[in-house]
C-alpha atoms as a PDB file:
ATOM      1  CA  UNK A   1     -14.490   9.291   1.000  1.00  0.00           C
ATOM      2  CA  UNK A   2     -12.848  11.637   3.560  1.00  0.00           C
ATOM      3  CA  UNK A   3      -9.563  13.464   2.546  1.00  0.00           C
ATOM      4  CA  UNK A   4      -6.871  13.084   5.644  1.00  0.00           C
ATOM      5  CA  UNK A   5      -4.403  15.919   6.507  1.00  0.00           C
ATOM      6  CA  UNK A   6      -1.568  15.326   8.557  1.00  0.00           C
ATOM      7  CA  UNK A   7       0.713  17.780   9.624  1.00  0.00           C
ATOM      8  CA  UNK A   8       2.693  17.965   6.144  1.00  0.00           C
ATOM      9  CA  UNK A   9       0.675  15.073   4.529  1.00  0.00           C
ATOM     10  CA  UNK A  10      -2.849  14.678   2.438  1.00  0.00           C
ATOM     11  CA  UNK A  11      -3.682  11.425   1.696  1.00  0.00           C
ATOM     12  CA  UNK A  12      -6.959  11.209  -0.421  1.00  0.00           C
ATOM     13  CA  UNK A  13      -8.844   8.646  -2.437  1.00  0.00           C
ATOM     14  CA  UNK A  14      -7.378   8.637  -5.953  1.00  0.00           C
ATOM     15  CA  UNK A  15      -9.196  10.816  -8.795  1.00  0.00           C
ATOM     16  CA  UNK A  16      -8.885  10.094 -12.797  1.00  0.00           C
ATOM     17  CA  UNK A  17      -7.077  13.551 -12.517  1.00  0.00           C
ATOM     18  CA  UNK A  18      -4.000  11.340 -11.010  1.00  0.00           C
ATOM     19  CA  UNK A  19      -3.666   8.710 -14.041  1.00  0.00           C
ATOM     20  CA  UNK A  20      -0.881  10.631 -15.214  1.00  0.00           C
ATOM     21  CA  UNK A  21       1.261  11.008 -12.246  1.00  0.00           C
ATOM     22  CA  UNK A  22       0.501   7.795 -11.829  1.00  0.00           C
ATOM     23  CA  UNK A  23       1.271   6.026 -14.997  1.00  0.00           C
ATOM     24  CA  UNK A  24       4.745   7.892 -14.823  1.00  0.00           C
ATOM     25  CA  UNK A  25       5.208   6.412 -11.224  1.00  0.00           C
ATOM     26  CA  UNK A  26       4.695   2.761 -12.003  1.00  0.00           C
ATOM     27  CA  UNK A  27       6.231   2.758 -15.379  1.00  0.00           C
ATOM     28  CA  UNK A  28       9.641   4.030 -13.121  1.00  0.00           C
ATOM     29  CA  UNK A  29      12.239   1.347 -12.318  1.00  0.00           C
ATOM     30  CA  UNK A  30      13.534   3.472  -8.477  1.00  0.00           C
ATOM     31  CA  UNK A  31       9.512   3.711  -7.661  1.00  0.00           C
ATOM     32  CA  UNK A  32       9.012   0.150  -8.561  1.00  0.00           C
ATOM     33  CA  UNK A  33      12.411  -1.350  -7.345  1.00  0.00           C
ATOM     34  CA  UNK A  34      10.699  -3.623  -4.509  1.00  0.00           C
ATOM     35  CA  UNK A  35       7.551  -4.756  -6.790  1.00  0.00           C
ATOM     36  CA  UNK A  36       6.985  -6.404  -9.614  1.00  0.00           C
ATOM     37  CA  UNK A  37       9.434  -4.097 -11.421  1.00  0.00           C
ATOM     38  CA  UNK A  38       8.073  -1.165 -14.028  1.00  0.00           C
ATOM     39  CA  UNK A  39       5.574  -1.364 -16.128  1.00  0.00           C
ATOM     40  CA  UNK A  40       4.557  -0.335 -19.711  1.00  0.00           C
ATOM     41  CA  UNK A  41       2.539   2.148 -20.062  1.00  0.00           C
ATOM     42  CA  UNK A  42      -0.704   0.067 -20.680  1.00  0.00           C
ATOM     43  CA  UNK A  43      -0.200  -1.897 -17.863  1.00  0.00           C
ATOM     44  CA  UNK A  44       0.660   0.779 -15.219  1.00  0.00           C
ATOM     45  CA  UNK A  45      -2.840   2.213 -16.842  1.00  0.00           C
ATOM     46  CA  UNK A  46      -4.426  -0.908 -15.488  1.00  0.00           C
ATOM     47  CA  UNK A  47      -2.558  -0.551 -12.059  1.00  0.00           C
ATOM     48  CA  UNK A  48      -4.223   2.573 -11.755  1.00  0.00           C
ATOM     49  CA  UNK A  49      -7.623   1.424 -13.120  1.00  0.00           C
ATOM     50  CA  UNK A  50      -7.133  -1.415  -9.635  1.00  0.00           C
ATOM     51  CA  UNK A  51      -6.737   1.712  -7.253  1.00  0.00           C
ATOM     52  CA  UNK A  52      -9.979   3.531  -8.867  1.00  0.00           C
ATOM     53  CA  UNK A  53     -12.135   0.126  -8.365  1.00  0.00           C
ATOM     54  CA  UNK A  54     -10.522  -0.695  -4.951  1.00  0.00           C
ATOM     55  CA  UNK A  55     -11.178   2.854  -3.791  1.00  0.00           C
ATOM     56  CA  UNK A  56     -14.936   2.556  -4.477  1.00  0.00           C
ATOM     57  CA  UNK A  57     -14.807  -0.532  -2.373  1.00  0.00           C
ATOM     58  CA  UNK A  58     -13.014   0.066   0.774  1.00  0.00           C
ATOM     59  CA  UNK A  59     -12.371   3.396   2.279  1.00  0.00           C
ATOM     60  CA  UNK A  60      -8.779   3.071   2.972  1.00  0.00           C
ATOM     61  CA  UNK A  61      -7.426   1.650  -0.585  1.00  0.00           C
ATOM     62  CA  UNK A  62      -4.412   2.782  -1.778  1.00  0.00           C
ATOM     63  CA  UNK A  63      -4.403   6.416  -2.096  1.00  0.00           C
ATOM     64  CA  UNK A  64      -2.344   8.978  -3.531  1.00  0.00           C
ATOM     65  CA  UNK A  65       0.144  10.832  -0.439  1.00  0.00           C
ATOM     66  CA  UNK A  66       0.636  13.842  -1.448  1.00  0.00           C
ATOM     67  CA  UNK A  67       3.324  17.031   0.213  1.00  0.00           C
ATOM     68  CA  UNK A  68       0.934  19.797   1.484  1.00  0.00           C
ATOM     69  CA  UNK A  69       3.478  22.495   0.944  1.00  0.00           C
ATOM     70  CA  UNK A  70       4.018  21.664  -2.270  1.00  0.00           C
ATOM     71  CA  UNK A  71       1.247  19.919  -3.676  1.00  0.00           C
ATOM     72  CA  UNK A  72       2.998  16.886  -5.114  1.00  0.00           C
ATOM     73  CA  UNK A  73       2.075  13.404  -5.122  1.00  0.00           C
ATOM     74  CA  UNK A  74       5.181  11.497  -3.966  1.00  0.00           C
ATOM     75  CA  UNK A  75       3.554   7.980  -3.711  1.00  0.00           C
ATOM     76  CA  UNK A  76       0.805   6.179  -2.164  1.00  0.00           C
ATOM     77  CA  UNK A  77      -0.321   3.923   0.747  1.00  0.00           C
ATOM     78  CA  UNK A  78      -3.491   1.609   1.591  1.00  0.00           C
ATOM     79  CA  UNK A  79      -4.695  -1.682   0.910  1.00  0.00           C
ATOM     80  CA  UNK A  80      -4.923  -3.799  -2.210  1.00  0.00           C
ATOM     81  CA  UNK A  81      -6.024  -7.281  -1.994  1.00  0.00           C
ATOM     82  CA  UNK A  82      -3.808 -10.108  -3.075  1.00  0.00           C
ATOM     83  CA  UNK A  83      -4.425 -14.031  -3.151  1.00  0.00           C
ATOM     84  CA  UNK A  84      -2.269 -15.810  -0.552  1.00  0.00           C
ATOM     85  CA  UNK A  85      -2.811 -19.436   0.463  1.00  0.00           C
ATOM     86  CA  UNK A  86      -5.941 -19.464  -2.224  1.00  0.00           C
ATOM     87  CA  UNK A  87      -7.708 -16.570  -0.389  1.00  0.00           C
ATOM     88  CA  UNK A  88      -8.590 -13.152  -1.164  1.00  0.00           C
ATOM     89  CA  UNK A  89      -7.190 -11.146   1.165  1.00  0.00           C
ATOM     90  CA  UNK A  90      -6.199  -7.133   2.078  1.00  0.00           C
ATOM     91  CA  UNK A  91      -2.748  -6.673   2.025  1.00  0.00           C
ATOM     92  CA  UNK A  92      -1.318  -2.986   3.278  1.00  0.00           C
ATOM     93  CA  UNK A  93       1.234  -1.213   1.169  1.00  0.00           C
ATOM     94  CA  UNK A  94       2.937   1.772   0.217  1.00  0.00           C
ATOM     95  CA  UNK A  95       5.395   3.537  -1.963  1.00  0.00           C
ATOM     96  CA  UNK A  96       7.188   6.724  -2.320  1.00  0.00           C
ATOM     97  CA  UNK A  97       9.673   8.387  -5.020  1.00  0.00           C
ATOM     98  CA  UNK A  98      13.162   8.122  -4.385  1.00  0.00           C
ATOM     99  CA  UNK A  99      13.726  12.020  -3.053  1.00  0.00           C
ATOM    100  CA  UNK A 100      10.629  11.619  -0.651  1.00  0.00           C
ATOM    101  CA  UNK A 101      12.041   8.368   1.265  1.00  0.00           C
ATOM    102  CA  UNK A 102      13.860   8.570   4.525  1.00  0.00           C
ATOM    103  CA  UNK A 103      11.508  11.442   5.846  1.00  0.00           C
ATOM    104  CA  UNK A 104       8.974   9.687   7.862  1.00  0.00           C
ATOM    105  CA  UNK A 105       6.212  10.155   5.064  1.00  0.00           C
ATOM    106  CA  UNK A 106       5.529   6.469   4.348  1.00  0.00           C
ATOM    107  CA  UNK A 107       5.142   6.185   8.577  1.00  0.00           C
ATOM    108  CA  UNK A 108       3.071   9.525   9.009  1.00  0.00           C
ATOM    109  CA  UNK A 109       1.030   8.399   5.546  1.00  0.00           C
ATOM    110  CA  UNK A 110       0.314   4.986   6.382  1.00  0.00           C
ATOM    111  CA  UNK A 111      -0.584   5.538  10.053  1.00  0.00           C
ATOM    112  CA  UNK A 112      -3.039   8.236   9.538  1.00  0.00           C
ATOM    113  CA  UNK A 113      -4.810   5.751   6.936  1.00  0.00           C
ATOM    114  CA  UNK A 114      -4.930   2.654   9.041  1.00  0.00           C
ATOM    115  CA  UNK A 115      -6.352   4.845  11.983  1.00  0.00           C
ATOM    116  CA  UNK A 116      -9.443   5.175   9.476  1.00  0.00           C
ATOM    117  CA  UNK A 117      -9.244   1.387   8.740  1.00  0.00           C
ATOM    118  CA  UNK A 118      -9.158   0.698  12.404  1.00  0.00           C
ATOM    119  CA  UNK A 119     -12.248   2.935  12.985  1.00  0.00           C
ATOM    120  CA  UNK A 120     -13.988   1.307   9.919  1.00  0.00           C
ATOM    121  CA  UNK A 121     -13.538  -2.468  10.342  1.00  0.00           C
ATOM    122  CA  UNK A 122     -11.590  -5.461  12.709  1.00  0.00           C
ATOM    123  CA  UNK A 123      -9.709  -8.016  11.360  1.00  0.00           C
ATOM    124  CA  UNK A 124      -6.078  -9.265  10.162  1.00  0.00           C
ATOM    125  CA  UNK A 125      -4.350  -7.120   7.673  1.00  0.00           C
ATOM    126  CA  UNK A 126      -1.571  -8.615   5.409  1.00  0.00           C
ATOM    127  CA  UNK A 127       1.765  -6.672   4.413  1.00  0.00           C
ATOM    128  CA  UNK A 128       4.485  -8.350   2.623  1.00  0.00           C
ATOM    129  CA  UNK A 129       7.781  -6.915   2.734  1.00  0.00           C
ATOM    130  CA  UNK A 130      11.068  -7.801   0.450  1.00  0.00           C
ATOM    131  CA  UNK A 131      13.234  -9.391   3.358  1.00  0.00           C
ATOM    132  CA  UNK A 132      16.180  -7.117   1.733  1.00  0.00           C
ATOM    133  CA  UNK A 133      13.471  -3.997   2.044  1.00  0.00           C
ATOM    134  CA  UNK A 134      14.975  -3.315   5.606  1.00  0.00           C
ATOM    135  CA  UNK A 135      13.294   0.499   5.624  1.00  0.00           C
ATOM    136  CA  UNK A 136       9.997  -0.950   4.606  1.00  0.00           C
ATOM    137  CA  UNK A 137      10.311  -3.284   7.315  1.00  0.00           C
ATOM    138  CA  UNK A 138      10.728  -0.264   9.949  1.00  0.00           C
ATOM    139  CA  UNK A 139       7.807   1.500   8.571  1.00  0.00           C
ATOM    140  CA  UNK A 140       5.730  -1.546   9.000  1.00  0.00           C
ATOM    141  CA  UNK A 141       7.563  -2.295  12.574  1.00  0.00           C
ATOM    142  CA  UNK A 142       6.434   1.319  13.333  1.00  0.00           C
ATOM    143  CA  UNK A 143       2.933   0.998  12.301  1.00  0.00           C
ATOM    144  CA  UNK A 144       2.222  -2.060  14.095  1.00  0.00           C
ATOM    145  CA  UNK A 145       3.086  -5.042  11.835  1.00  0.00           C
ATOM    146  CA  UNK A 146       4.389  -7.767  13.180  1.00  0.00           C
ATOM    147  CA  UNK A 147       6.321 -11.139  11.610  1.00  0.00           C
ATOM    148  CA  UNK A 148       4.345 -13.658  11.051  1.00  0.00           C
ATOM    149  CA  UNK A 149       6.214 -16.293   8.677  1.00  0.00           C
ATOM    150  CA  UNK A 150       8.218 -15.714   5.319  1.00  0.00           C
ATOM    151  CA  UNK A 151       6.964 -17.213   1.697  1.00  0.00           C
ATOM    152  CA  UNK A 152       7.278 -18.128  -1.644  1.00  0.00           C
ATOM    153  CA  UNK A 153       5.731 -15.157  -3.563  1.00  0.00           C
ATOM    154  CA  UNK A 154       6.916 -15.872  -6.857  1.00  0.00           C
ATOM    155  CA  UNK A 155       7.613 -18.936  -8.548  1.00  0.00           C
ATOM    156  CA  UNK A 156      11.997 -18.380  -7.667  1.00  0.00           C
ATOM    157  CA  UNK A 157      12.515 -19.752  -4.229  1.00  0.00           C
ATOM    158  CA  UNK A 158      15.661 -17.946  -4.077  1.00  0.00           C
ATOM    159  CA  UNK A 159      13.211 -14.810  -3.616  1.00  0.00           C
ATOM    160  CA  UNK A 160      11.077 -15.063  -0.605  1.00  0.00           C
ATOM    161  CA  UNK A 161       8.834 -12.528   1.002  1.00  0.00           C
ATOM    162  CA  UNK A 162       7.887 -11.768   4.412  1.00  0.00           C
ATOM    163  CA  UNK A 163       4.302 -12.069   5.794  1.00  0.00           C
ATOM    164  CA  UNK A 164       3.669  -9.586   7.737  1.00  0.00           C
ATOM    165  CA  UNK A 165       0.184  -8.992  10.135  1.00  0.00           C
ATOM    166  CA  UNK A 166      -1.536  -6.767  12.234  1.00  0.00           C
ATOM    167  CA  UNK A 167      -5.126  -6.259  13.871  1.00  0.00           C
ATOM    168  CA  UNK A 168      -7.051  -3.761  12.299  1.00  0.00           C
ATOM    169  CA  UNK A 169      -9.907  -2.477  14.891  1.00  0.00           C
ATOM    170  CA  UNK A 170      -9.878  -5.048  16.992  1.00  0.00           C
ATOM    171  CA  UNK A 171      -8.648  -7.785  14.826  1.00  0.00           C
ATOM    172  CA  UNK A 172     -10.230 -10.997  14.596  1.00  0.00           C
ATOM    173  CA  UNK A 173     -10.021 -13.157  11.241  1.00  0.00           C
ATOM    174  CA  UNK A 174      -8.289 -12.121   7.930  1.00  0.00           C
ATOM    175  CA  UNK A 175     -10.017  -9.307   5.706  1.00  0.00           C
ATOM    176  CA  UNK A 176     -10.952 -10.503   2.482  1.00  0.00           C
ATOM    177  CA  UNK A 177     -10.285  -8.908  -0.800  1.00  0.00           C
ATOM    178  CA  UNK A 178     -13.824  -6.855  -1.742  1.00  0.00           C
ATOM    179  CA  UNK A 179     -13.161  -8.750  -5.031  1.00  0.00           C
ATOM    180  CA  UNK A 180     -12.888 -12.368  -3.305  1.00  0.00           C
ATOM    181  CA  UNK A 181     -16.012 -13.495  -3.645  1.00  0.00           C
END
């Protein structure tokens, strides 16, 4: 898979070189705040296993954004898939570390990724967004997500999520998770 540059951005398909970088990242509480929380060590292993298989699937999975001038991997962006409604389905993400939020990465990252996902497929992507995640919601805003109804992710009512879509190519039904069968 291609490596993107941006002007102060790589974005690349994740390598097993990354685990550890990785593994720190999702077993930390400020990168994981809007998730499913941190995990333990195994299971952020796992997490990174996911982006390894979902990278050999679909060329814009989540992959690692990384500084140019510096070299570090702040984060990541791409799609996952998720089950919503009983389907399989791409959902868009991303994430950064605390110090490299507020700096138009997550915007310049994610944008130069979905520009390969619109050359590469059409359809409806998914993002879900914390409704209290009001940055997120900007990035997504600026990327071309729009609103399309808020739901019950979890099984506490009192913590909804926002659906967000947007046409990928030139849209047309929802993507399906690789892994949907």
């Amino acid at each position: 898979m291609p490596q993107i540059e941006t002007d102060r951005l790589t974005i690349r398909p994740p390598v097993e070189g990354d685990r550890t970088r990785f593994v720190e990242l999702f077993t930390d509480p400020e990168f994981t705040v809007f998730s499913d929380g941190p995990h333990d060590a195994e299971s952020a292993s796992a997490r990174f296993d996911r982006m390894l298989l979902m990278a050999e699937a679909i060329p814009y999975a989540k992959q690692p954004v990384i500084v140019r001038e510096t070299g570090a991997i702040v984060g990541y962006t791409g799609a996952d898939s998720v089950v919503l409604d009983g389907i399989g389905r791409l959902e868009w993400g991303w994430r950064l570390v605390p110090e490299a939020r507020g700096q138009g990465y997550a915007t310049e990252a994610a944008s130069a990724l979905l520009a390969l996902a619109d050359r590469h497929t059409d359809g409806e992507m998914l993002c879900l967004i914390a409704p209290d995640n009001h940055a997120s919601r900007c990035v997504a805003d600026k990327v071309g997500f729009h609103w399309w109804r808020r739901i019950e992710w979890t099984d506490d009512p009192a913590n909804p999520t926002d659906a967000l879509v947007r046409p990928i190519g030139t849209g047309g039904r929802p993507l399906l998770a690789p892994d949907s069968g």
